[in-house]
PDB file of N, CA and C in Angstrom:
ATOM      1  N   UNK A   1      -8.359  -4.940   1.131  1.00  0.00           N
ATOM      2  CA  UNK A   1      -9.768  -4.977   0.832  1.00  0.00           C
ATOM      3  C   UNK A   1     -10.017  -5.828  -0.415  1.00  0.00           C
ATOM      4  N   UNK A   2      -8.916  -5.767  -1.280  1.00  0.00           N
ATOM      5  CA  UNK A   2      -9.248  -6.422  -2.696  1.00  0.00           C
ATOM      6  C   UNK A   2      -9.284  -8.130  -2.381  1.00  0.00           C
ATOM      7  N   UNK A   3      -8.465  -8.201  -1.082  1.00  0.00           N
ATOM      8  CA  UNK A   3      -8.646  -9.839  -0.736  1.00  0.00           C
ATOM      9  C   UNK A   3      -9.974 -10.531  -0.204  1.00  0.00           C
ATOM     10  N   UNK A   4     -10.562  -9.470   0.310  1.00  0.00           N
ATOM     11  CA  UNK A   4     -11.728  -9.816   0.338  1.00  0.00           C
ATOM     12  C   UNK A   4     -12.508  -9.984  -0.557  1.00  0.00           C
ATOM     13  N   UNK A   5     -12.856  -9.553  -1.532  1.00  0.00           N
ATOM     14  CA  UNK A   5     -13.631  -9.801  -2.517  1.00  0.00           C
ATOM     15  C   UNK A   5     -12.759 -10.732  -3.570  1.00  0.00           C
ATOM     16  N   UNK A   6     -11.940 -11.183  -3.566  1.00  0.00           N
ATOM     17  CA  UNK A   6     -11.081 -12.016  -4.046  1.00  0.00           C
ATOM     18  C   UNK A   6     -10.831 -11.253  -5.593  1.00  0.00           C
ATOM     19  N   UNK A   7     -10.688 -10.298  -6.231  1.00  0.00           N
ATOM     20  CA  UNK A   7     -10.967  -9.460  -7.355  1.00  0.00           C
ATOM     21  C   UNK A   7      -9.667  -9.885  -7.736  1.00  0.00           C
ATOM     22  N   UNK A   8      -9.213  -9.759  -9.291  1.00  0.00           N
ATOM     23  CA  UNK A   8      -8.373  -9.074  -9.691  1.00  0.00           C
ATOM     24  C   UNK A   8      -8.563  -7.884  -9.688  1.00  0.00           C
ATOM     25  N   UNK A   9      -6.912  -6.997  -9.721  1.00  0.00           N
ATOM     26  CA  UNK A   9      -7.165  -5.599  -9.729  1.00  0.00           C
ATOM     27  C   UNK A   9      -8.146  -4.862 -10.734  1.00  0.00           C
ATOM     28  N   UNK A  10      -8.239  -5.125 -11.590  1.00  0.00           N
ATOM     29  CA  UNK A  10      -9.267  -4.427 -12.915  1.00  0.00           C
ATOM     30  C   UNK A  10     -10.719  -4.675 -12.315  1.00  0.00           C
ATOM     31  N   UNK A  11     -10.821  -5.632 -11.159  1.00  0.00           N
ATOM     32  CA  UNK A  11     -12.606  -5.551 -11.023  1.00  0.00           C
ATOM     33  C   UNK A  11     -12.551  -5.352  -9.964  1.00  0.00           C
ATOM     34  N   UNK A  12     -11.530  -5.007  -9.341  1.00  0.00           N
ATOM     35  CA  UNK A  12     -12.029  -4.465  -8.033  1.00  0.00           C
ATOM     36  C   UNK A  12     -11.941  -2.493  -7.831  1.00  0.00           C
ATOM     37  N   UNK A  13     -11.136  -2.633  -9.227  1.00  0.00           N
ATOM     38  CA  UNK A  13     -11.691  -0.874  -9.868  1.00  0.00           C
ATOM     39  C   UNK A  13     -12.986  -0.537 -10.369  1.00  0.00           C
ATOM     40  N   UNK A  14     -12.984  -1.548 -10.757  1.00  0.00           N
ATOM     41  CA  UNK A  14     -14.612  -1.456 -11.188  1.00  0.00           C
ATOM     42  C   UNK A  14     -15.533  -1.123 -10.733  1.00  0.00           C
ATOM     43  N   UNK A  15     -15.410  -2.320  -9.371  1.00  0.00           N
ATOM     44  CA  UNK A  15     -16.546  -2.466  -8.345  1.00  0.00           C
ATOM     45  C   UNK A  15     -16.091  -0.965  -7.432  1.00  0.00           C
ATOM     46  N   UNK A  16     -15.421  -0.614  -7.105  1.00  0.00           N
ATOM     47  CA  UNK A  16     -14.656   0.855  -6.695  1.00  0.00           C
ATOM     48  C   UNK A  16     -15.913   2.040  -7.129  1.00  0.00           C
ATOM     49  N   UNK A  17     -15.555   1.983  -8.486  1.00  0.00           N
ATOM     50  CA  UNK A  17     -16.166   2.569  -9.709  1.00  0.00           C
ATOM     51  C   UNK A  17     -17.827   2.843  -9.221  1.00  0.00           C
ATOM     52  N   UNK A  18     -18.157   1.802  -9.345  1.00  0.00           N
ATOM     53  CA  UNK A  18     -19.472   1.579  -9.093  1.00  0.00           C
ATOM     54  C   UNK A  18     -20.384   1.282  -7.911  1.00  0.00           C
ATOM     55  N   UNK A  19     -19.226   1.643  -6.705  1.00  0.00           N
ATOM     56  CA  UNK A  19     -19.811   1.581  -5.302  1.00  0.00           C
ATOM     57  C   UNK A  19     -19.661   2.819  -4.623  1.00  0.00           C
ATOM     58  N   UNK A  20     -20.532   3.542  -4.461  1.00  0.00           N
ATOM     59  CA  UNK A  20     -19.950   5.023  -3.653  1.00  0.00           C
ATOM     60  C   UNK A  20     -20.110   4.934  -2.102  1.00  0.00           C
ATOM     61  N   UNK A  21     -20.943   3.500  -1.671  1.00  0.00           N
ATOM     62  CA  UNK A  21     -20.664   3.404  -0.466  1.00  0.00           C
ATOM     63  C   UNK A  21     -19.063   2.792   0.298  1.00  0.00           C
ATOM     64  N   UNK A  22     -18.861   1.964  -0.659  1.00  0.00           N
ATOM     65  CA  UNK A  22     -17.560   1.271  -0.394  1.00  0.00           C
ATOM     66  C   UNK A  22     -16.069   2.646  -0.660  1.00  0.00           C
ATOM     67  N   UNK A  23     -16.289   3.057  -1.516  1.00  0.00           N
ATOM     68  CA  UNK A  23     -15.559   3.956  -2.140  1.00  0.00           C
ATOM     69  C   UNK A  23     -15.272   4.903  -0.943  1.00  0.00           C
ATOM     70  N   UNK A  24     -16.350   5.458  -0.467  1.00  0.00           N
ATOM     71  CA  UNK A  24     -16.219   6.320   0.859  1.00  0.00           C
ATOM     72  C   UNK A  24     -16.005   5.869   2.077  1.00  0.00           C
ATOM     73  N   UNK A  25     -16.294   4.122   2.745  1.00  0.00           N
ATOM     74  CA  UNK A  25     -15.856   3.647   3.638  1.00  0.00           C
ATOM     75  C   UNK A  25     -14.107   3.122   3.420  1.00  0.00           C
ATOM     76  N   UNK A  26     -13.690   3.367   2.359  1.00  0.00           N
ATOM     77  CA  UNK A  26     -12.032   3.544   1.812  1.00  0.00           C
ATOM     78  C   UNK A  26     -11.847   4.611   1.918  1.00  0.00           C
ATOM     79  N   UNK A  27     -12.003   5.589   1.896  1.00  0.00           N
ATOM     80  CA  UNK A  27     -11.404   7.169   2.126  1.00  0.00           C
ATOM     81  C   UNK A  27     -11.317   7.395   0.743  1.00  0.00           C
ATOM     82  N   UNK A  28     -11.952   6.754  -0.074  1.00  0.00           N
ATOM     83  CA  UNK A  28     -11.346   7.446  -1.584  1.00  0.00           C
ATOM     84  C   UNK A  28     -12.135   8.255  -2.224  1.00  0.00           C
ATOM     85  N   UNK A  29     -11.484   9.845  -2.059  1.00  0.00           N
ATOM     86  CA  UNK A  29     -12.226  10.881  -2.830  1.00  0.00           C
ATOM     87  C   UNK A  29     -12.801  10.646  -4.670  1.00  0.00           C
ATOM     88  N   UNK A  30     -11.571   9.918  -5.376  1.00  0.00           N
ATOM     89  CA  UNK A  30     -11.529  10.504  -6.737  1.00  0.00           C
ATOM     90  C   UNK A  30     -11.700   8.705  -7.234  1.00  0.00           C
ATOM     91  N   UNK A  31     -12.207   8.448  -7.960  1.00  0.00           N
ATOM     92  CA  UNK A  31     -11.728   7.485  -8.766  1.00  0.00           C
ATOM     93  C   UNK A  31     -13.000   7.890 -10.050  1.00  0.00           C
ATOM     94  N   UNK A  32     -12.161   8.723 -10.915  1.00  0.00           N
ATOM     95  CA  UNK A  32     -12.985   8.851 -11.829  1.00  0.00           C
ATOM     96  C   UNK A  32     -13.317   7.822 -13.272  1.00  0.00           C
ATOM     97  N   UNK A  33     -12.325   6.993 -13.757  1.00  0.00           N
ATOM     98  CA  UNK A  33     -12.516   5.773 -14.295  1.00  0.00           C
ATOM     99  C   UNK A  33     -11.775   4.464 -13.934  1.00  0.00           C
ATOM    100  N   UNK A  34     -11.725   3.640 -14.699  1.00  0.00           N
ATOM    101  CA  UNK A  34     -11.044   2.260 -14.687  1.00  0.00           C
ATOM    102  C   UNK A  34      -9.960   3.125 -15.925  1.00  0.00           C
ATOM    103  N   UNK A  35      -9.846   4.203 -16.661  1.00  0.00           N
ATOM    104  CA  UNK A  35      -8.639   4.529 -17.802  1.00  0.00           C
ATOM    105  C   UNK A  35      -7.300   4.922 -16.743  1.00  0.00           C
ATOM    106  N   UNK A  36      -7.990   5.967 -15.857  1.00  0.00           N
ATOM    107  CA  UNK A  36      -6.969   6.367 -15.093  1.00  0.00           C
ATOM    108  C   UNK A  36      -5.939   5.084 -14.099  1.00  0.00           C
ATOM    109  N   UNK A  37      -6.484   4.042 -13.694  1.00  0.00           N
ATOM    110  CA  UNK A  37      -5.921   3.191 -13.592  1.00  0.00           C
ATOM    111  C   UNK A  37      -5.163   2.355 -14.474  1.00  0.00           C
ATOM    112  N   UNK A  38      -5.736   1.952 -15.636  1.00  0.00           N
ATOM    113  CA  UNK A  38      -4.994   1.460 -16.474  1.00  0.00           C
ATOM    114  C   UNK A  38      -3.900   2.489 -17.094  1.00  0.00           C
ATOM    115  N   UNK A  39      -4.021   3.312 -17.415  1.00  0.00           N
ATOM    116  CA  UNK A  39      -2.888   4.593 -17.557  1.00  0.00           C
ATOM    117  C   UNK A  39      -1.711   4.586 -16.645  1.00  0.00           C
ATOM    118  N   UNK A  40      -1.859   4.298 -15.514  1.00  0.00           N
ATOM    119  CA  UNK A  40      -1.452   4.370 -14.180  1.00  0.00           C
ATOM    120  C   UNK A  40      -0.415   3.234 -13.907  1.00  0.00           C
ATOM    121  N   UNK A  41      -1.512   1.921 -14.608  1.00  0.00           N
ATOM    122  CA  UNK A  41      -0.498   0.694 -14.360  1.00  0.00           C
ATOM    123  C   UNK A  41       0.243   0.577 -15.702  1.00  0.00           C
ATOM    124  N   UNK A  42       0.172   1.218 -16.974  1.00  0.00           N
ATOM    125  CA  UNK A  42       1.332   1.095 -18.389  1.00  0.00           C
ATOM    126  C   UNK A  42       2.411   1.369 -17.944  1.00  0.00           C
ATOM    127  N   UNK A  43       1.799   2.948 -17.367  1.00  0.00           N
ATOM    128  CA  UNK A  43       3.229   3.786 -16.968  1.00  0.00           C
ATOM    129  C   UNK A  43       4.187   2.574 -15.297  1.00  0.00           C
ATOM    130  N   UNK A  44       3.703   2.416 -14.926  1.00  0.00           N
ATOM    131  CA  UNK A  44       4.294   1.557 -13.746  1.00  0.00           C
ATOM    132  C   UNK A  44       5.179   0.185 -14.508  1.00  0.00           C
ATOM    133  N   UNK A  45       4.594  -0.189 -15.533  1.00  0.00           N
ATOM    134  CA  UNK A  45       5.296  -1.536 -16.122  1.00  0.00           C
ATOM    135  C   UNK A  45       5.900  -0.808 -17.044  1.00  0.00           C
ATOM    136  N   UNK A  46       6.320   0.411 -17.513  1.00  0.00           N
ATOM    137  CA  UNK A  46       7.363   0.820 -18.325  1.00  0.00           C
ATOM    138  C   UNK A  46       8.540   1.379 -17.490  1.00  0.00           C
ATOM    139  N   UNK A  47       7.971   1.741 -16.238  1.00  0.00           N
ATOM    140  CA  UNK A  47       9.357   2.455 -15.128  1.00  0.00           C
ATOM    141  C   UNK A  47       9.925   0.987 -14.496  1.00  0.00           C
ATOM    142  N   UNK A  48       9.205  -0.194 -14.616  1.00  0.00           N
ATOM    143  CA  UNK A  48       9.879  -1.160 -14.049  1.00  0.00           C
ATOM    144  C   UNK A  48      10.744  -1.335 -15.268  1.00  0.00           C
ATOM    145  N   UNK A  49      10.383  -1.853 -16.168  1.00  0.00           N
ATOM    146  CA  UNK A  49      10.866  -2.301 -17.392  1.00  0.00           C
ATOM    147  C   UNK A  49      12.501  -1.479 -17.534  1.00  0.00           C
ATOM    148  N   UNK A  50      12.588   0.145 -17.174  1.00  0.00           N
ATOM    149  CA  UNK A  50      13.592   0.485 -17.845  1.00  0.00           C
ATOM    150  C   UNK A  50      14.580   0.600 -16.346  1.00  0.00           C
ATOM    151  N   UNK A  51      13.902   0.741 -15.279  1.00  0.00           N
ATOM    152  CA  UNK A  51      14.670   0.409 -13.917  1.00  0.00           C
ATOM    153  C   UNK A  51      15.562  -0.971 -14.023  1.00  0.00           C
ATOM    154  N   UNK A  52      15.039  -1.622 -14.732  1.00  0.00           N
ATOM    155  CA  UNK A  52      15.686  -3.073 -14.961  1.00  0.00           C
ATOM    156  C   UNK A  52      16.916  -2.961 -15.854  1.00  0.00           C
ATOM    157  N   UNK A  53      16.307  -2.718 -16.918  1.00  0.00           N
ATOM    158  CA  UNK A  53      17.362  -2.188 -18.214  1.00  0.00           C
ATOM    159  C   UNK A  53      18.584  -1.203 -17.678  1.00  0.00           C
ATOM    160  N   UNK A  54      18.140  -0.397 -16.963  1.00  0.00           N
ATOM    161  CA  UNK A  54      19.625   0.255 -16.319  1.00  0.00           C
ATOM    162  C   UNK A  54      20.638  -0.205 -15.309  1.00  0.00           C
ATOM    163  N   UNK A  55      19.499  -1.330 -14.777  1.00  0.00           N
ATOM    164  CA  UNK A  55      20.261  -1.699 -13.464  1.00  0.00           C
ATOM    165  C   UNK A  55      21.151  -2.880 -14.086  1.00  0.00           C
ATOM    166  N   UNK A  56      20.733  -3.447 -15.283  1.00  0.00           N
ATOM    167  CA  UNK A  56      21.812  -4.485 -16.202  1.00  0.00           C
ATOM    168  C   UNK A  56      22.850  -3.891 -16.821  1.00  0.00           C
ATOM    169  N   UNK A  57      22.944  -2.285 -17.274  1.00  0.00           N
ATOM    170  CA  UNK A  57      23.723  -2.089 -17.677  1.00  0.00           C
ATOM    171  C   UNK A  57      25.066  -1.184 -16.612  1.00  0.00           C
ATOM    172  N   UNK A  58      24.353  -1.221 -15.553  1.00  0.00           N
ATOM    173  CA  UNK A  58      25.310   0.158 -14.837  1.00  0.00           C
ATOM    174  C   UNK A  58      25.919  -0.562 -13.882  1.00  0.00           C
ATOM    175  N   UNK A  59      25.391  -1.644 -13.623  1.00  0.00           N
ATOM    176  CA  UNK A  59      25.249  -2.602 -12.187  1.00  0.00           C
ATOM    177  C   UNK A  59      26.271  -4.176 -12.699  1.00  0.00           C
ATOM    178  N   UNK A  60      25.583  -4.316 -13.984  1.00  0.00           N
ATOM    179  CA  UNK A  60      25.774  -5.773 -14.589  1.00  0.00           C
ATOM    180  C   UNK A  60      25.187  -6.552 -13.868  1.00  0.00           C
ATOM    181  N   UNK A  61      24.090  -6.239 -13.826  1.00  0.00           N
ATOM    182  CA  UNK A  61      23.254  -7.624 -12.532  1.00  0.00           C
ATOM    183  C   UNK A  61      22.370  -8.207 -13.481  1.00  0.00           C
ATOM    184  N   UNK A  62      21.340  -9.023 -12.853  1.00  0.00           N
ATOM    185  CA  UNK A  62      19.982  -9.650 -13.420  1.00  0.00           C
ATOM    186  C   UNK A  62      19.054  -8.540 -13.486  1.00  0.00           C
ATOM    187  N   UNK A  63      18.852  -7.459 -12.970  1.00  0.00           N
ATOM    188  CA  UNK A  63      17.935  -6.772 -12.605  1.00  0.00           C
ATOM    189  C   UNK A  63      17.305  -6.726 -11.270  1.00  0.00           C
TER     190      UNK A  63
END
């Protein structure tokens, strides 16, 4: 859906945010801010970040 509107992810939370028709033709009960997403994506680029870091040290790879 986000390709359609050609969004980056942060405005197509937005527009999420601020559409309760679209929001409900997605099935999506909850989207209570754009924080919970950004919260959402720190934590996701810190589990990549240390998935990497282990996989260099246990593995000896690139990541």
């Amino acid at each position: 859906m986000r390709a359609l509107y050609r969004d980056a992810p942060v405005s197509f939370y937005e527009r999420l945010a601020l559409n309760d028709d679209l929001r409900e033709a997605l099935g999506l009960k909850y989207l209570d801010a754009l924080d919970g997403y950004e919260e959402y994506n720190r934590k996701r680029k810190k589990l990549k970040h240390h998935s990497r870091k282990i996989s260099k040290r246990n593995l000896k790879t690139d990541g």
